[in-house]
N, C-alpha and C. Protein backbone atom coordinates (compact mmCIF):
# COMPACT_ATOMS: atom_id res chain seq x y z
N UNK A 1 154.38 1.84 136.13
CA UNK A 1 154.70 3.00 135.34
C UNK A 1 155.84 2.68 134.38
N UNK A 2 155.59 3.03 133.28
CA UNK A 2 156.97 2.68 132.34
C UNK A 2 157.74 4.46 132.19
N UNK A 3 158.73 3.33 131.77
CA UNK A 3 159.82 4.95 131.64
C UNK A 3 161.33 4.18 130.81
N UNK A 4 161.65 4.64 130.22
CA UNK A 4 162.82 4.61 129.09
C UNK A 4 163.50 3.53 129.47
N UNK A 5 164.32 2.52 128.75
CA UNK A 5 165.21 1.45 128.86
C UNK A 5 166.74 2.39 128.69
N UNK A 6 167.19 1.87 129.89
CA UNK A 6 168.61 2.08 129.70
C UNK A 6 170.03 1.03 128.80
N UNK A 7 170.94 2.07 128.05
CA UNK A 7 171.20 1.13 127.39
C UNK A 7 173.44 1.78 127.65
N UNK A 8 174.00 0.50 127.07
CA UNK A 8 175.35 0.91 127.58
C UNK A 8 175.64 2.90 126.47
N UNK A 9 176.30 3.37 127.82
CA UNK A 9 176.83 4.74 127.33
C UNK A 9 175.78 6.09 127.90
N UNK A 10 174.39 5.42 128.07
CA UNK A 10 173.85 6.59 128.90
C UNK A 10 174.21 6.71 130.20
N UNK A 11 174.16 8.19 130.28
CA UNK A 11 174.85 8.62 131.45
C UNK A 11 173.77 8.48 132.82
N UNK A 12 174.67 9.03 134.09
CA UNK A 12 174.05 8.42 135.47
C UNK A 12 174.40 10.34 135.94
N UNK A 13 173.37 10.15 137.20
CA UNK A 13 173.58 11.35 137.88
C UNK A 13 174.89 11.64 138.23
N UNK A 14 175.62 12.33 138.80
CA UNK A 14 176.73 12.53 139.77
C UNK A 14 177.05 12.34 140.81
N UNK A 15 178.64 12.58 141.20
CA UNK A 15 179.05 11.85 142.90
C UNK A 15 179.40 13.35 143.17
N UNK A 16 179.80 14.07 142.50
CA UNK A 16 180.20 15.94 142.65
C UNK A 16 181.87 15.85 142.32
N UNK A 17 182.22 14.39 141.81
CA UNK A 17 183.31 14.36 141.24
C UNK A 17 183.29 14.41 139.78
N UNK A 18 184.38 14.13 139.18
CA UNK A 18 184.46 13.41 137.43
C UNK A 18 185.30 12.23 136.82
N UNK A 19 184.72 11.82 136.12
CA UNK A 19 184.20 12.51 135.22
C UNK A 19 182.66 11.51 135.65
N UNK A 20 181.49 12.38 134.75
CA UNK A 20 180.13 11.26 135.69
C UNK A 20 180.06 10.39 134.91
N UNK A 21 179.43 9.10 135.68
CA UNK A 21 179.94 7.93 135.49
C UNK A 21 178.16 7.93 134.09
N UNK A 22 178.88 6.83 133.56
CA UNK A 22 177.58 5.95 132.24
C UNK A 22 177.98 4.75 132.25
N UNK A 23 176.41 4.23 131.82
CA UNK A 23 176.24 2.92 131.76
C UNK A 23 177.33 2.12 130.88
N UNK A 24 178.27 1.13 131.36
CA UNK A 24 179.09 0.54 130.73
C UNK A 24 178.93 -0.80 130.74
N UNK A 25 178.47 -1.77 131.44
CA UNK A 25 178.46 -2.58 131.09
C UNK A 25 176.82 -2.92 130.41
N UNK A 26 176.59 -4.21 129.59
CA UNK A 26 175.46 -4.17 128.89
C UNK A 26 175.35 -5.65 128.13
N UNK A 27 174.00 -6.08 128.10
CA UNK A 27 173.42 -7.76 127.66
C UNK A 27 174.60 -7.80 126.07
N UNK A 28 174.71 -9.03 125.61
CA UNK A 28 175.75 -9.16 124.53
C UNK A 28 174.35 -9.05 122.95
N UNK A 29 173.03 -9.44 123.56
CA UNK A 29 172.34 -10.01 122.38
C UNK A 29 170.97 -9.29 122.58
N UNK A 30 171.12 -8.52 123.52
CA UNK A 30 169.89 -7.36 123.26
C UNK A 30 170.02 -6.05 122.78
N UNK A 31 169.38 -5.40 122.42
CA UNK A 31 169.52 -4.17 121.74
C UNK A 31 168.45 -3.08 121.52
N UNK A 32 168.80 -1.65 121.91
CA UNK A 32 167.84 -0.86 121.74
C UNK A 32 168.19 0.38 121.54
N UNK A 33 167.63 1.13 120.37
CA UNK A 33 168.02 1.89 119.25
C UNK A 33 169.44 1.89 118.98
N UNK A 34 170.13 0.24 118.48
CA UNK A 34 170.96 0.26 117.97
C UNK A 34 172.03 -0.11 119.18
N UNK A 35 172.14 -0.02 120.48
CA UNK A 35 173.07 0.26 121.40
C UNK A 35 172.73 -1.09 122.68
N UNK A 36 173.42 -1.63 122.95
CA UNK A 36 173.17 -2.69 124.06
C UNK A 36 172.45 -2.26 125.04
N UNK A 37 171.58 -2.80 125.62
CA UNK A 37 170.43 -2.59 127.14
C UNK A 37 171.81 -3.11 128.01
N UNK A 38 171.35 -2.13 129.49
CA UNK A 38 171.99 -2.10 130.42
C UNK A 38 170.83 -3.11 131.41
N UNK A 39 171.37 -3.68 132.34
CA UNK A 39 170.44 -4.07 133.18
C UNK A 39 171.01 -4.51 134.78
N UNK A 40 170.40 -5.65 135.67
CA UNK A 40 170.76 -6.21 136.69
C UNK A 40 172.39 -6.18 136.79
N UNK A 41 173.32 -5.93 137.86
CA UNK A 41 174.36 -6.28 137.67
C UNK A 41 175.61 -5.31 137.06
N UNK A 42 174.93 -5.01 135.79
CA UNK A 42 176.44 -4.63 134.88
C UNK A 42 176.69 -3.20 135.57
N UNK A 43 178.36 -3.18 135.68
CA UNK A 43 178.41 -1.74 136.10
C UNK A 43 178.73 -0.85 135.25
N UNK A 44 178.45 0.30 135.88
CA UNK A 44 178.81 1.65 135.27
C UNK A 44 180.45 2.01 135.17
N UNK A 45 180.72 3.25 134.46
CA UNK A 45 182.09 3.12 134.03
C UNK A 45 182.38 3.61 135.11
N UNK A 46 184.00 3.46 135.44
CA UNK A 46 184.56 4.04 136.48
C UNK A 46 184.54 5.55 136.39
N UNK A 47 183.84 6.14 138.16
CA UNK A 47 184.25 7.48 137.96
C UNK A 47 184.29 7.73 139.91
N UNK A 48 184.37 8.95 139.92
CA UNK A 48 184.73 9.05 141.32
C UNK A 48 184.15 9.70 142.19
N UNK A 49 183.83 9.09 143.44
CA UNK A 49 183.09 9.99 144.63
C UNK A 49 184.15 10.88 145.87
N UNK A 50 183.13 11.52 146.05
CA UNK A 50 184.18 12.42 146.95
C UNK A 50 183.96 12.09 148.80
N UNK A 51 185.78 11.94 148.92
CA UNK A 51 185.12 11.14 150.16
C UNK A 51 186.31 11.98 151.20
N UNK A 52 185.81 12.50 152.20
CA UNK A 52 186.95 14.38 152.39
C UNK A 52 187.05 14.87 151.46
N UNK A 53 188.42 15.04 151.71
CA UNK A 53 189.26 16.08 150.48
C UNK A 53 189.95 15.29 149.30
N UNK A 54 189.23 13.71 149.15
CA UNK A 54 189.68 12.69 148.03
C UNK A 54 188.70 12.41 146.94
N UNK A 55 188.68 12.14 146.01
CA UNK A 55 188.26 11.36 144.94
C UNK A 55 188.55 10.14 144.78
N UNK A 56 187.83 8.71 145.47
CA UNK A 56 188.02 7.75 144.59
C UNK A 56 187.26 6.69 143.86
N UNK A 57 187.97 6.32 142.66
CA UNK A 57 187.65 5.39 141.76
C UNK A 57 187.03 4.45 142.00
N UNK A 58 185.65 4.09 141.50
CA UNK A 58 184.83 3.02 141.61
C UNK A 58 183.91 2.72 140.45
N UNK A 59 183.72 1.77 140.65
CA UNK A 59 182.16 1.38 139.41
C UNK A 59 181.32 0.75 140.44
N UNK A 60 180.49 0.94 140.34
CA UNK A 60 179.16 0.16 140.87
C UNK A 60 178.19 -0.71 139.86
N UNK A 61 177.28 -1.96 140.45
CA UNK A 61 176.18 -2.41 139.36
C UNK A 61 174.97 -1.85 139.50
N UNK A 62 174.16 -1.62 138.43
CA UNK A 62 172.54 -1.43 138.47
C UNK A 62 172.02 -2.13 139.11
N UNK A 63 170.97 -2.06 139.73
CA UNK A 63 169.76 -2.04 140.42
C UNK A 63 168.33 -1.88 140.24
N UNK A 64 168.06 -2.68 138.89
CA UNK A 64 166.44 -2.72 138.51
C UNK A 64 165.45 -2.73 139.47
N UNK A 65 164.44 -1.76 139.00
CA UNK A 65 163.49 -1.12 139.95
C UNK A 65 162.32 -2.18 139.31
N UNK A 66 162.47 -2.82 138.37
CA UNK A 66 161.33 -3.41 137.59
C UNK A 66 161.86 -5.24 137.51
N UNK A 67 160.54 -5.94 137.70
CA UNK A 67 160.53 -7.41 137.74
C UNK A 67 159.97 -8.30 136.64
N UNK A 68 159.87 -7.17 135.55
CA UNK A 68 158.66 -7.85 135.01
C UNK A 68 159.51 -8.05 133.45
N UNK A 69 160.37 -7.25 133.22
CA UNK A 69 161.44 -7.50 131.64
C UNK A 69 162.61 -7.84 132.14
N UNK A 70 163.20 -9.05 131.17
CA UNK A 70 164.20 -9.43 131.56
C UNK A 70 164.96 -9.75 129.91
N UNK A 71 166.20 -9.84 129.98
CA UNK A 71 167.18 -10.08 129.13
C UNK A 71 168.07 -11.20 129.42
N UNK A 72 168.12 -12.04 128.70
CA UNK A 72 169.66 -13.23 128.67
C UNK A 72 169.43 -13.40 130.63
N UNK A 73 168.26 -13.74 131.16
CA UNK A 73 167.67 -13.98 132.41
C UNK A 73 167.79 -12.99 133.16
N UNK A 74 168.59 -11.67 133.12
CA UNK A 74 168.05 -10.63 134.25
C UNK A 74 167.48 -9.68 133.53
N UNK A 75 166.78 -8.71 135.28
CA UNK A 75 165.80 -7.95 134.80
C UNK A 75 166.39 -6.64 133.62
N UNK A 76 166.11 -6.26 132.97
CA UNK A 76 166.59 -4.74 132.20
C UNK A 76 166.76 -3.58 133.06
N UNK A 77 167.20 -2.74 133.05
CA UNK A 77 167.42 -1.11 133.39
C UNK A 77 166.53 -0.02 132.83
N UNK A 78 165.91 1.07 133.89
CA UNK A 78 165.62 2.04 133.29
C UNK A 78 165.44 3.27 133.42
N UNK A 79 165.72 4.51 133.04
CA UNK A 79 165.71 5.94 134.18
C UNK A 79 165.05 5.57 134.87
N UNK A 80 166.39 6.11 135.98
CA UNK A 80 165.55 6.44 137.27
C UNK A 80 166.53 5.27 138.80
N UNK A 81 166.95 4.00 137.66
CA UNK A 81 167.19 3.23 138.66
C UNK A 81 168.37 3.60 139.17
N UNK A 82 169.06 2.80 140.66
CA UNK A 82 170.01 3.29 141.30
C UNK A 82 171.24 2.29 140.68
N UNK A 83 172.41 3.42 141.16
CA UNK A 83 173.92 2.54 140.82
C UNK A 83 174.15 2.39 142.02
N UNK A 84 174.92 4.09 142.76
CA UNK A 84 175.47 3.72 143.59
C UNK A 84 174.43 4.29 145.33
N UNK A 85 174.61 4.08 146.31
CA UNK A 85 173.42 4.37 147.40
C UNK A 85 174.57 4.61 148.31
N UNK A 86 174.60 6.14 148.50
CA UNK A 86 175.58 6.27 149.64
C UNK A 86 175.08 6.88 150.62
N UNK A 87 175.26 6.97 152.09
CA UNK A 87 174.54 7.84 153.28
C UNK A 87 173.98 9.44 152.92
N UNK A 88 174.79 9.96 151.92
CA UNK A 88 174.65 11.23 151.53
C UNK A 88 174.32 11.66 149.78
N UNK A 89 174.62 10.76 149.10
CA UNK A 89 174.71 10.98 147.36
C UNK A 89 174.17 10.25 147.06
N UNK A 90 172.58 9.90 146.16
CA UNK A 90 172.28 8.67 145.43
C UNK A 90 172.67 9.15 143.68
N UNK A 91 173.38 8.16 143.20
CA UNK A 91 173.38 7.98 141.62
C UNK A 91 172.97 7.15 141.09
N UNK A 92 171.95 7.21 139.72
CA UNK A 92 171.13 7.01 139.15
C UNK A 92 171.03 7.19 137.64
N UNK A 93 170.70 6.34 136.79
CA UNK A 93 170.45 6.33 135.51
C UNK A 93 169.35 7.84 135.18
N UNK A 94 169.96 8.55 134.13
CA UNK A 94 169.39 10.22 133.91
C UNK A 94 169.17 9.81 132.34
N UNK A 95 169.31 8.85 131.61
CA UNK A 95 169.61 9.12 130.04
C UNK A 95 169.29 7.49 130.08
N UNK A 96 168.18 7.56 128.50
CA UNK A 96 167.94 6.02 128.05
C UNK A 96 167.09 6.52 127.08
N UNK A 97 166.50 5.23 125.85
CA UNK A 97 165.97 5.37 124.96
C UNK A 97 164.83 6.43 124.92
N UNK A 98 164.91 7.01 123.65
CA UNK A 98 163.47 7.95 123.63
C UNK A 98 162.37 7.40 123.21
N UNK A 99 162.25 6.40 122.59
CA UNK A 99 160.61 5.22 122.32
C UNK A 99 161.13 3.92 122.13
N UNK A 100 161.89 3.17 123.62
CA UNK A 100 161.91 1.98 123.98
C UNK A 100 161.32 2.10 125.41
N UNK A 101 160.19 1.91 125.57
CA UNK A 101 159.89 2.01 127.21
C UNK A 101 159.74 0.67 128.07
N UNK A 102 159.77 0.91 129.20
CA UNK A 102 159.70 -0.69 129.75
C UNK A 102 158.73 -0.49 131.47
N UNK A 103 157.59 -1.50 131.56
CA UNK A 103 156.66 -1.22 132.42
C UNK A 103 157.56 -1.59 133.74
N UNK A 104 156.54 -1.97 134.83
CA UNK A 104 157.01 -2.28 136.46
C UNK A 104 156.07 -2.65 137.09
């Protein structure tokens, strides 16, 4: 199934903290509509999960759901895939190109 390429600056679901985290890190020599592809690895910007009555600061890396596109040797990013995987909260890429799609 294809579904949108993620690229640095689109945003990710939430932790129920702030601010919500987006794709920040991203390939140096790929590009899509204008904006770097996110993929294997690069993390998201720092933002914060709630853990009691705390908030803290983390980035996590992507987690390509797809084997089949790759960039500067890893796979690409695309809604839908995971950042962070916690017992209770999954966050996830929500925002990526509107006609760059990428199969699986």
């Amino acid at each position: 199934m294809t579904r949108p390429i993620t690229r640095k600056g689109d945003r990710e679901s939430s932790h129920l903290c702030f601010p919500s985290p987006r794709r920040q890190g991203a390939f140096n020599t790929v590009f899509a509509n204008g904006r770097r592809v996110s993929g294997a690895g690069h993390l998201n910007s720092i933002h914060r999960f709630r853990f009691g009555r705390y908030c803290l600061p983390h980035a996590r890396p992507l987690k390509p759901s797809q084997m089949s596109v790759f960039a500067e040797g890893r796979p690409v990013g695309r809604i839908g895939d995971i950042t962070c995987l916690g017992p209770t909260v999954v966050v996830f890429v929500i925002q990526g190109s509107t006609n760059v799609f990428v199969g699986g």
